[in-house]
Protein backbone atom coordinates (compact mmCIF):
# COMPACT_ATOMS: atom_id res chain seq x y z
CA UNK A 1 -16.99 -27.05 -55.05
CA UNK A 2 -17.77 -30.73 -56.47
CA UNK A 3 -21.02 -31.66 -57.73
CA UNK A 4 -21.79 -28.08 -58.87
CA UNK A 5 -21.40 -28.80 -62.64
CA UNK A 6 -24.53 -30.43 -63.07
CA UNK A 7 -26.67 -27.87 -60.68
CA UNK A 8 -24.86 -24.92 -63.04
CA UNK A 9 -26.36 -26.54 -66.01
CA UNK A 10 -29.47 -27.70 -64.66
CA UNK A 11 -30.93 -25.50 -62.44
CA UNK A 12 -34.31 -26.82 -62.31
CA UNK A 13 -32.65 -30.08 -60.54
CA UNK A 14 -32.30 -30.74 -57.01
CA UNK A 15 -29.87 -29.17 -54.91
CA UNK A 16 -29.02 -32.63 -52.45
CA UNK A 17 -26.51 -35.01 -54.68
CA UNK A 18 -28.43 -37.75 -54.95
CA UNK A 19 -31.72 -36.67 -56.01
CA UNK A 20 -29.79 -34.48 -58.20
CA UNK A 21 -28.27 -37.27 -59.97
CA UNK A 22 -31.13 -39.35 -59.75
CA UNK A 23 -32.98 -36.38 -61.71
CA UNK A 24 -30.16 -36.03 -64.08
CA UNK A 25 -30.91 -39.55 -65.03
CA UNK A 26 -33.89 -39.36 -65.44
CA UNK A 27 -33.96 -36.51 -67.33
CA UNK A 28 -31.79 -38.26 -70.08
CA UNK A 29 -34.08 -41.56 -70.30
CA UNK A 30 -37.82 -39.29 -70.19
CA UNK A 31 -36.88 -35.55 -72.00
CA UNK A 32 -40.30 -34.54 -72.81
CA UNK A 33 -41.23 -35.78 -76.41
CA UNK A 34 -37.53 -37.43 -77.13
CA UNK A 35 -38.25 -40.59 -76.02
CA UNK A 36 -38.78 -42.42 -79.06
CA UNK A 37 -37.70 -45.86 -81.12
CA UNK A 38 -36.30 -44.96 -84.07
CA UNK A 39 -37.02 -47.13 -87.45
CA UNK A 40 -34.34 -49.60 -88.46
CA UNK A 41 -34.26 -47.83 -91.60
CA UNK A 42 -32.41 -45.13 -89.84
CA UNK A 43 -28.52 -45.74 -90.55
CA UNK A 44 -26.98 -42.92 -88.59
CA UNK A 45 -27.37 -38.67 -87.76
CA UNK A 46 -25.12 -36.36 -88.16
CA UNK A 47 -25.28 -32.82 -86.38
CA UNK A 48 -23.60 -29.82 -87.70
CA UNK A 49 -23.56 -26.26 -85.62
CA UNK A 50 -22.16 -23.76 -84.14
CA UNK A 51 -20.10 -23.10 -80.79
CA UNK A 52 -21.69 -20.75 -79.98
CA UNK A 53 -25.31 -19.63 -80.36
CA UNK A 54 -25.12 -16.38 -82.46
CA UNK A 55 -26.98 -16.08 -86.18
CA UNK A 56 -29.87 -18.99 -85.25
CA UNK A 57 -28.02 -21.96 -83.59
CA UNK A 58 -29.67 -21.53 -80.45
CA UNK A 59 -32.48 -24.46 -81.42
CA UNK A 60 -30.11 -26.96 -82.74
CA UNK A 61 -27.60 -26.59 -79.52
CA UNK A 62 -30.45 -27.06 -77.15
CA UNK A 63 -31.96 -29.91 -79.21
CA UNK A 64 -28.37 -31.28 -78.62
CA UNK A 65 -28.16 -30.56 -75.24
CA UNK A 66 -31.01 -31.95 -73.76
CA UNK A 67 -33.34 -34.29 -76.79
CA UNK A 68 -30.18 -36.31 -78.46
CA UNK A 69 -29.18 -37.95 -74.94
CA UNK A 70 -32.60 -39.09 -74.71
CA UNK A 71 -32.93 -40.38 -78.39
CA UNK A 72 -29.29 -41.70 -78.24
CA UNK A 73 -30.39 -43.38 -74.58
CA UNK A 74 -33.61 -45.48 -76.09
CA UNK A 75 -31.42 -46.21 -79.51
CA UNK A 76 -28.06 -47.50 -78.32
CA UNK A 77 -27.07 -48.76 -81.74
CA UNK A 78 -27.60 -45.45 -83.71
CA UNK A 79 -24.05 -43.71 -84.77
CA UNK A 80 -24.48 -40.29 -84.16
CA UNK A 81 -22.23 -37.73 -85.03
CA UNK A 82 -21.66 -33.95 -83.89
CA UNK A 83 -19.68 -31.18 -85.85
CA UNK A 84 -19.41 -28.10 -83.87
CA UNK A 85 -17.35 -25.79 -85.54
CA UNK A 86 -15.61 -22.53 -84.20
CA UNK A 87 -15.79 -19.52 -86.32
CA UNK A 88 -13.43 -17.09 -86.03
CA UNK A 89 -15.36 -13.62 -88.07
CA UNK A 90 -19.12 -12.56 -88.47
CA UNK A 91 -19.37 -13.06 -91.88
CA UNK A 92 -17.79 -16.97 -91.42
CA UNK A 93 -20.49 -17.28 -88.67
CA UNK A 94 -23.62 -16.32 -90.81
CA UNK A 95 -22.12 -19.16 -93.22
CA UNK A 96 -21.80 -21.71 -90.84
CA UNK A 97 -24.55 -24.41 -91.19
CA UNK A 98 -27.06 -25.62 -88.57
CA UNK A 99 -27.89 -28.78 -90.19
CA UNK A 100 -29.25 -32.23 -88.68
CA UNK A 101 -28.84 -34.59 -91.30
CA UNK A 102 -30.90 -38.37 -91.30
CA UNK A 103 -28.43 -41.02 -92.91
CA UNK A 104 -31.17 -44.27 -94.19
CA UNK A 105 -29.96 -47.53 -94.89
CA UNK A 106 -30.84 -47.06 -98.39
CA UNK A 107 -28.32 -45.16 -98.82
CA UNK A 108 -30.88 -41.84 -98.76
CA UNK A 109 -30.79 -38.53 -96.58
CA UNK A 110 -32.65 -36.21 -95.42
CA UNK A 111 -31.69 -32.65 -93.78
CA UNK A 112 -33.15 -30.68 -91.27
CA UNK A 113 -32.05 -27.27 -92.06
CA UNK A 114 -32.00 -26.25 -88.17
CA UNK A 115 -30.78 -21.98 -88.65
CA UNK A 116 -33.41 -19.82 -86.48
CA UNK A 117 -35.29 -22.95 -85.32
CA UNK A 118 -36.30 -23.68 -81.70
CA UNK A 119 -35.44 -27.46 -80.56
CA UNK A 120 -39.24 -28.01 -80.07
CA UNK A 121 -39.81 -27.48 -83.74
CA UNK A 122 -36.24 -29.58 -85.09
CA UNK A 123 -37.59 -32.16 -82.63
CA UNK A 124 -41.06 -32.56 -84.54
CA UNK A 125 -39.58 -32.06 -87.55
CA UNK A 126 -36.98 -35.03 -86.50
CA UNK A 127 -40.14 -37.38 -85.53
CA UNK A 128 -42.48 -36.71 -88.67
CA UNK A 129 -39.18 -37.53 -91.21
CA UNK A 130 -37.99 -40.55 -89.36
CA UNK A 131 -41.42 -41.94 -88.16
CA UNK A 132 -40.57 -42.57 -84.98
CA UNK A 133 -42.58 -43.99 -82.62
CA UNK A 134 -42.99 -42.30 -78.92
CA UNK A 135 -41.94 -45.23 -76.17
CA UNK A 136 -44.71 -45.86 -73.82
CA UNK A 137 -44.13 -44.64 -69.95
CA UNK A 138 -44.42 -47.73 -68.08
CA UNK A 139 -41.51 -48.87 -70.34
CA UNK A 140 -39.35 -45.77 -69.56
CA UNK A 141 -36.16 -46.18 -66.69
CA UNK A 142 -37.03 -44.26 -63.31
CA UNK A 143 -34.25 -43.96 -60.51
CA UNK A 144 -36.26 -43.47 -57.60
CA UNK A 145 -34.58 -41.37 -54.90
CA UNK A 146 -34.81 -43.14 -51.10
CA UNK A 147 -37.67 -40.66 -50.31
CA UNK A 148 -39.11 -41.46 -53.78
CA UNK A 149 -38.79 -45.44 -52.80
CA UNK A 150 -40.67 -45.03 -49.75
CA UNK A 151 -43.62 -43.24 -50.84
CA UNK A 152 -44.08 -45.95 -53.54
CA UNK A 153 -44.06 -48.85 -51.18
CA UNK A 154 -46.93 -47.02 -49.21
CA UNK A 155 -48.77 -46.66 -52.29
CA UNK A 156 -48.40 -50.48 -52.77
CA UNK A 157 -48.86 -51.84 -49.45
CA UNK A 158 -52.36 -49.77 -48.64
């Protein structure tokens, strides 16, 4: 069936196609905590993990997932790179690293090490190293659904 993908992978969104979109959208411009401005001093990030989520990548493929659209969304200009590398043993996946890595202008870096973290805590850790600053919610994008259109123009118009 079309249009499944996204309710497969998002099941808290809306089952009708265009409030499902409309959710998906703004889901990727508002992720709770994510939307931030980062520094200029920022040059680039780089993201190295796992396929699959065995021996502590869990964190750094949901931080992936669902926070990097959001920072990539409100900092257009920011390379950002992603590694995900297939392992084909155990013992080669224990060694695999779940690293976010900051690139500065300066030429300076800083890593995350990510193994056994949740995304909540990579996230923070993310936002204390770069300083960023959270983007206020009146400046955020909001697709309004029809419905979602409506009620706002009552709100206005009593």
């Amino acid at each position: 069936m079309r249009g499944q993908g996204l309710t497969k992978m998002y099941k808290e969104l809306p089952k009708r196609r265009f409030a499902r979109q409309a959710a998906h959208l703004n889901m990727i411009s508002n992720y709770p905590n994510s939307a931030v401005k980062l520094p200029s001093t920022v040059a680039s990030l780089e993201l190295t993990f796992k396929t699959n989520i065995e021996n502590g990548h869990a964190g750094i493929k949901n931080f992936w997932k669902y926070n990097l659209k959001t920072i990539q969304f409100h900092n257009p200009q920011l390379p950002i790179s992603v590694r995900r590398i297939k392992t084909a043993d155990e013992e080669e996946s224990r060694k695999c690293p779940s690293v976010l890595k900051i690139n500065m202008l300066d030429g300076g870096s800083q890593t995350i090490d990510c193994k056994s973290k949740r995304s909540e805590a990579i996230l923070q850790e993310f936002l204390e190293l770069t300083k960023a600053e959270s983007i206020p919610e009146d400046e955020i994008p909001v697709v309004l659904t029809p419905s979602e259109k409506i009620v706002q123009q009552e709100k206005e118009f009593s």
